[in-house]
Protein backbone atom coordinates (compact mmCIF):
# COMPACT_ATOMS: atom_id res chain seq x y z
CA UNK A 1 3.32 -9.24 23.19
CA UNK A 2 5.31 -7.80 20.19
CA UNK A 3 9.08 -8.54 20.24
CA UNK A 4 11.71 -6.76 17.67
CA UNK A 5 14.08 -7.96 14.92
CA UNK A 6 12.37 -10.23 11.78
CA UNK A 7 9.21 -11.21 12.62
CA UNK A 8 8.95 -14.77 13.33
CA UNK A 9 5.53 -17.11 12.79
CA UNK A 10 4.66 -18.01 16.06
CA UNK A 11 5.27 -14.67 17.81
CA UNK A 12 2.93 -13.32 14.81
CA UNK A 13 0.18 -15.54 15.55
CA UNK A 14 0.44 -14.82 19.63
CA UNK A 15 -0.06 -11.44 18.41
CA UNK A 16 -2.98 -11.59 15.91
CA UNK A 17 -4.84 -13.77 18.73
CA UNK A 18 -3.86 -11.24 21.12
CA UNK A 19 -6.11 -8.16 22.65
CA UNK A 20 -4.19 -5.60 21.30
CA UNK A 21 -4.72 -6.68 17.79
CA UNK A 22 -8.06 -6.94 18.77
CA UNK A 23 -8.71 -3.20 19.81
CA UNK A 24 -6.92 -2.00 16.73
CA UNK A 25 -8.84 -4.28 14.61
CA UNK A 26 -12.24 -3.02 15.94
CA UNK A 27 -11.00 0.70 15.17
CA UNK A 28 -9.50 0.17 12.10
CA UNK A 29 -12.82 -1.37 11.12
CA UNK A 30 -15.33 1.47 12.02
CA UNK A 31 -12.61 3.46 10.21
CA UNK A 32 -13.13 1.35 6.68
CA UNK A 33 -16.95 2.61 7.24
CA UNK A 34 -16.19 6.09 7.78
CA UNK A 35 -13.63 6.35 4.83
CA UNK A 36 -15.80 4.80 2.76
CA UNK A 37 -18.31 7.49 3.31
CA UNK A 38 -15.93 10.38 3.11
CA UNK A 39 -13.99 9.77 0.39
CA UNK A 40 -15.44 6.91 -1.81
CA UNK A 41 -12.34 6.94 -4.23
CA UNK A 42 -9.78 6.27 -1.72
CA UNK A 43 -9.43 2.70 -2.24
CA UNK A 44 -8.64 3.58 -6.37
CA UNK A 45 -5.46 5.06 -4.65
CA UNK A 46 -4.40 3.47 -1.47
CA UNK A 47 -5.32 -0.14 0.33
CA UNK A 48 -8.69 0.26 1.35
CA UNK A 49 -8.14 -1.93 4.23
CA UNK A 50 -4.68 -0.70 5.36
CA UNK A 51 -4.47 -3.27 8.82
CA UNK A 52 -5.64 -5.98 7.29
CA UNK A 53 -1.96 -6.08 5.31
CA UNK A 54 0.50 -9.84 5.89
CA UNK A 55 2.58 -7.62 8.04
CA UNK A 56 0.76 -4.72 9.11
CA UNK A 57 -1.00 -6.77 11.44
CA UNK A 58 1.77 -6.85 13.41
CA UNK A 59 3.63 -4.09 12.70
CA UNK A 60 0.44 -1.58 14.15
CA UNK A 61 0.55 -3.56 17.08
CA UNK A 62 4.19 -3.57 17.36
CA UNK A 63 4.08 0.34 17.04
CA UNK A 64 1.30 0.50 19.50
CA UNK A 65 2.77 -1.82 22.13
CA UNK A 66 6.56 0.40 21.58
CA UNK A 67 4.84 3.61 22.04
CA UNK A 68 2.76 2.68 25.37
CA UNK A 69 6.08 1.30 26.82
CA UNK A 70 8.07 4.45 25.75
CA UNK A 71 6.48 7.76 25.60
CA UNK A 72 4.74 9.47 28.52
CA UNK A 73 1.57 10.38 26.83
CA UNK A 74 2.12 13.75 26.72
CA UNK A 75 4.63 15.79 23.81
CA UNK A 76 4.19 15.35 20.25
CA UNK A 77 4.08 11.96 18.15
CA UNK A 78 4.93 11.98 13.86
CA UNK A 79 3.61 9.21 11.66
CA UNK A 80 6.78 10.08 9.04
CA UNK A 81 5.66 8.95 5.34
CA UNK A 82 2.14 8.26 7.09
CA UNK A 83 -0.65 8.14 3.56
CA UNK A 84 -3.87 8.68 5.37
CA UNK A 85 -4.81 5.39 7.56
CA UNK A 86 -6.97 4.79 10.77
CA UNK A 87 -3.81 4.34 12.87
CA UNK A 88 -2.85 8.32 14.43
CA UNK A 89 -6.99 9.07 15.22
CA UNK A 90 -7.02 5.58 16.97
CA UNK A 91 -3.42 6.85 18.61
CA UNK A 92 -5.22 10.06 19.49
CA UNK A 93 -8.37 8.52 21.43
CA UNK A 94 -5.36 6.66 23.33
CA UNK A 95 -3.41 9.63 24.19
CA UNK A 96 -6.22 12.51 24.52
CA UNK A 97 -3.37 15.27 25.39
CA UNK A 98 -0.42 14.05 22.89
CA UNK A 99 -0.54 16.27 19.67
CA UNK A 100 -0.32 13.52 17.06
CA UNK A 101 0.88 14.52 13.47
CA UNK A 102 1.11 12.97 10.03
CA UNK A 103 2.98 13.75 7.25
CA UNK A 104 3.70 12.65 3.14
CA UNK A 105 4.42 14.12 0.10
CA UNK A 106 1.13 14.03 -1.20
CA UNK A 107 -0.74 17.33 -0.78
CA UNK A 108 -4.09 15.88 -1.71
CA UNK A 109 -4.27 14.14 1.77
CA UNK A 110 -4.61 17.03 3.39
CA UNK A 111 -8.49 17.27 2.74
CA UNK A 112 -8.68 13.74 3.62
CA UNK A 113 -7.65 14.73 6.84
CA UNK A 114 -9.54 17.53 6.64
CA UNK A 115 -12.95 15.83 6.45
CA UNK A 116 -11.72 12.85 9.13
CA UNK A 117 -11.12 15.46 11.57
CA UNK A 118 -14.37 17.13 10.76
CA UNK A 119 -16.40 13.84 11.61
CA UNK A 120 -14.56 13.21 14.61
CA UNK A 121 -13.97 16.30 16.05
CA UNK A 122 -10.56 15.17 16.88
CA UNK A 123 -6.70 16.82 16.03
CA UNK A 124 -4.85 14.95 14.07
CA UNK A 125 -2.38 17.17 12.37
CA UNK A 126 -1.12 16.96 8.48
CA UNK A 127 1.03 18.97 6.66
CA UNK A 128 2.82 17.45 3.14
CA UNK A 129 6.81 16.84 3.40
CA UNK A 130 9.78 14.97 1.68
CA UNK A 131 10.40 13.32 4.91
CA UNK A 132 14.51 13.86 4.01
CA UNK A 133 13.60 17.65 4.79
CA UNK A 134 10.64 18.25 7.11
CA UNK A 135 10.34 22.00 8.32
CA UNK A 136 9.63 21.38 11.77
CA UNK A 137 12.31 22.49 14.50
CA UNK A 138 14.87 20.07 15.88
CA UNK A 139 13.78 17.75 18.74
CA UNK A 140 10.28 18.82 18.81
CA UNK A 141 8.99 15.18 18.38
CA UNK A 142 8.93 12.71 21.56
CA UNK A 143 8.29 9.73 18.98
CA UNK A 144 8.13 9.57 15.70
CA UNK A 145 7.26 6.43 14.17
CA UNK A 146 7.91 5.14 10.39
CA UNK A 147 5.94 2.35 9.49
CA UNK A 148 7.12 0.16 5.92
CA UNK A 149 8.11 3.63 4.09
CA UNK A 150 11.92 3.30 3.85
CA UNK A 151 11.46 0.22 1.48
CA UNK A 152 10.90 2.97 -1.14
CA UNK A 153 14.01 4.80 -1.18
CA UNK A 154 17.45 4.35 -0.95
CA UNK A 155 18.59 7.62 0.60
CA UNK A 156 18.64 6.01 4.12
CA UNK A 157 21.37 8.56 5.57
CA UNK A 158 19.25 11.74 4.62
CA UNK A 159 15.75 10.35 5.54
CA UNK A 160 17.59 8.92 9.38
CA UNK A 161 19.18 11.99 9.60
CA UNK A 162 16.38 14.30 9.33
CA UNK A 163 13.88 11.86 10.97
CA UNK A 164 16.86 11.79 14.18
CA UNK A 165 16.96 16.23 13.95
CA UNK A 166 13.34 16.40 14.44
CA UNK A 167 13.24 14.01 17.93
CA UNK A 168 14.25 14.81 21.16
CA UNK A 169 17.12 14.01 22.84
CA UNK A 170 15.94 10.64 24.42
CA UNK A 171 12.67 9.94 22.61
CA UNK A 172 12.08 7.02 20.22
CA UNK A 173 12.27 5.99 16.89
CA UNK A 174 10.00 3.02 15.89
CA UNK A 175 10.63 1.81 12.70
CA UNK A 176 9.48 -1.41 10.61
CA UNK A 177 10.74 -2.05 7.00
CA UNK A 178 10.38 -5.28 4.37
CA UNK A 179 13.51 -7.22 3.49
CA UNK A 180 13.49 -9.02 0.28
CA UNK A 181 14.69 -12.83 0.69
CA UNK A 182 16.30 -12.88 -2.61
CA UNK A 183 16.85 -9.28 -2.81
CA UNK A 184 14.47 -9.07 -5.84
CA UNK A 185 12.89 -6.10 -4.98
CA UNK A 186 12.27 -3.61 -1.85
CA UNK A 187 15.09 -3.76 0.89
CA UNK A 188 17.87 -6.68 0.07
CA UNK A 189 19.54 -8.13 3.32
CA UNK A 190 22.68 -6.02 2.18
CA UNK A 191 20.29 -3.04 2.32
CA UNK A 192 19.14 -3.67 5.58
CA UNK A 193 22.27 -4.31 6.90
CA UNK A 194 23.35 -0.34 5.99
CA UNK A 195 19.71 0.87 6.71
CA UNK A 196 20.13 -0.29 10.26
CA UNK A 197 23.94 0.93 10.57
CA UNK A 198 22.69 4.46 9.86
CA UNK A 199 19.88 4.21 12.17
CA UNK A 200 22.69 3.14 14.59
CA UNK A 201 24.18 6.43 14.20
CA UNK A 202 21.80 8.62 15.75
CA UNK A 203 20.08 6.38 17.37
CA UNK A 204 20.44 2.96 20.20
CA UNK A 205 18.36 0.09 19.82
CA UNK A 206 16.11 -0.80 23.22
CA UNK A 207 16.62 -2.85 25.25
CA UNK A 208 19.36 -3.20 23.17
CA UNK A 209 20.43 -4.11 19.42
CA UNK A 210 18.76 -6.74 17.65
CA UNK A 211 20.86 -8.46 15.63
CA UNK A 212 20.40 -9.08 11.53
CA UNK A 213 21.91 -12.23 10.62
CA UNK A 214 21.76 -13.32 7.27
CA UNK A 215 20.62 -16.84 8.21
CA UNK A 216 17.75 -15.80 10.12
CA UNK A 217 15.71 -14.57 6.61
CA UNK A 218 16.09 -18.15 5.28
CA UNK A 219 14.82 -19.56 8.29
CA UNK A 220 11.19 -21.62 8.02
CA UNK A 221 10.39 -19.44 11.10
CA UNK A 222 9.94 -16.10 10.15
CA UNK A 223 6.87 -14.59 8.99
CA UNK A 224 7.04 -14.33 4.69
CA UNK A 225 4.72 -13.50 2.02
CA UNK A 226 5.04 -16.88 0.88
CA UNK A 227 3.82 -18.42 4.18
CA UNK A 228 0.91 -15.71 3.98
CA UNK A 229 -0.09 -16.86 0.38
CA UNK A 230 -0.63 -20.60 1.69
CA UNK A 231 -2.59 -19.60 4.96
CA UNK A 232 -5.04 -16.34 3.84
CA UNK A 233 -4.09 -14.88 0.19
CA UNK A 234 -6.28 -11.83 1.41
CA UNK A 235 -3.41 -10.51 3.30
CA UNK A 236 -1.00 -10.18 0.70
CA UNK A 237 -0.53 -6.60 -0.76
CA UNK A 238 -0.92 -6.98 -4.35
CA UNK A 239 -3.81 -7.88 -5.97
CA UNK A 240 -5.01 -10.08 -9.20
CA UNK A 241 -1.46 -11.33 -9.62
CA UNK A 242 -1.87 -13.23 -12.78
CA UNK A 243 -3.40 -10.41 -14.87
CA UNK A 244 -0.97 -8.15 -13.71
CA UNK A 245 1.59 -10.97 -14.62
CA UNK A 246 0.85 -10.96 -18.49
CA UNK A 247 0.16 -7.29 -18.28
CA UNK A 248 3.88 -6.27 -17.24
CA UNK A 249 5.01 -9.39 -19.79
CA UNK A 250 3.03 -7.18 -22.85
CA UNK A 251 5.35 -4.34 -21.83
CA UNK A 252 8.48 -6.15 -21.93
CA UNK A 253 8.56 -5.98 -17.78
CA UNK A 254 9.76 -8.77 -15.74
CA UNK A 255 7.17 -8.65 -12.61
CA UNK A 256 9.30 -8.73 -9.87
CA UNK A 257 6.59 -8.36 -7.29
CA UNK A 258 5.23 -11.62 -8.46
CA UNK A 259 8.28 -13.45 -7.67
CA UNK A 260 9.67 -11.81 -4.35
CA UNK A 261 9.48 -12.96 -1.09
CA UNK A 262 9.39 -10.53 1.75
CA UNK A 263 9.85 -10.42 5.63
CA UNK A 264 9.96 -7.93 7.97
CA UNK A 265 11.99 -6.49 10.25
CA UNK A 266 10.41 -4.10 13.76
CA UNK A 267 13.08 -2.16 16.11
CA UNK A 268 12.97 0.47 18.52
CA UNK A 269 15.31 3.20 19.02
CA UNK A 270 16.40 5.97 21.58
CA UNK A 271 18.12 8.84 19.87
CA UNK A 272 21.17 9.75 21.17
């Protein structure tokens, strides 16, 4: 079972030896096999093999887990900042009557979509939006999840606010970001810290808040990049790391990807 706040070693292992990871791992699969047949030059683009990520294989089950204990199965679901992955079709063969939609700024995903929906005869919804200004009416979402997207902006009070607008009064929020240990890069502990005090203001953590604490993303217990690059290097998200190394050093770039260490923090949230 998937518990909230940083994600901590052993309730990451319970999870990836659990059932739920290993339904979504089966879909996510036959997915790989059917994007790899519809559009070949995905992977030049995006991961090619977006679940098995260091923290995505918790974080899908952690949205999937949030989502059966908080929303009915019926009403509308947005995967906010979504790229085009196997998780809303495997959300839609869970929740046949739930209108599921996806959306990004990238307009070319839209006949990805196109041709997944086309195979599978299935609904999934995309339309391309800034998620700080999506053009859908207030509180017509029941969820809306957001899974590792606000790592790559700092405008935390427009993308909140406009992500709280769109869901109803009482629906959920789930929403799973990195932290950077050493605030190198992505979301420093100071970031957090002000990412989660916005969410705070449209929204209440369930069961109830989680707290940050500084000490906790120092602690040999929580789930890191570094503890993924000792047990399966396969999981990590970047790729050839010494050639990219002296390739950033020949443009006078200091690789900060190669040096950070990231966690990750899961909460869910009832808007207001």
């Amino acid at each position: 079972m998937t518990v909230q706040g940083i994600i901590k070693i052993e309730d990451y292992n319970e999870v990836i030896s659990g059932s739920t990871f290993r339904e979504i791992e089966k879909y996510s699969d036959e997915f790989i096999v059917l994007q790899d047949r519809l559009f070949p030059e995905f992977s030049k683009k995006w991961v090619k093999d977006s679940f098995h990520q260091w923290s995505r294989q918790y974080e899908y089950p952690f949205c999937s887990e949030s989502l059966a204990k908080h929303f009915s199965g019926q009403g509308k679901v947005l995967d906010a900042g979504s790229g085009i992955t196997f998780f809303p079709y495997y959300l839609k063969e869970k929740y046949h009557e739930a209108e599921i939609e996806c959306c990004d700024y990238d307009p070319k995903l839209e006949m990805q979509f196109e041709r997944v929906n086309k195979e599978k005869q299935t609904g999934v919804k995309y339309f391309t939006a800034d998620i700080k200004n999506i053009s859908k009416p207030d509180g017509c979402y029941s969820a809306v999840y957001c899974v590792s997207v606000l790592e790559h902006t700092d405008d935390y009070e427009a993308v909140v606010k406009e992500l709280a607008r769109i869901t109803e009064s009482g629906g959920h929020l789930i929403l799973t970001f990195d932290i950077s240990t050493d605030g190198s890069a992505d979301i420093s502990f100071g970031k957090a810290e002000i990412l989660l005090e916005t969410v705070r203001k449209y929204y209440d953590q369930v069961p109830e808040s989680v707290s940050l604490k500084k000490e906790d993303i120092f602690s040999p217990e929580i789930l890191t990049t570094k503890y993924i690059n000792k047990t399966d290097k396969k999981l990590l998200p970047w790729k050839y790391p010494y050639l990219m190394f002296f390739k950033s050093l020949s443009h006078g770039r200091i690789p900060r990807h190669l040096i950070r260490n990231l966690t990750c923090y899961c909460g869910v949230f009832r808007k207001k």
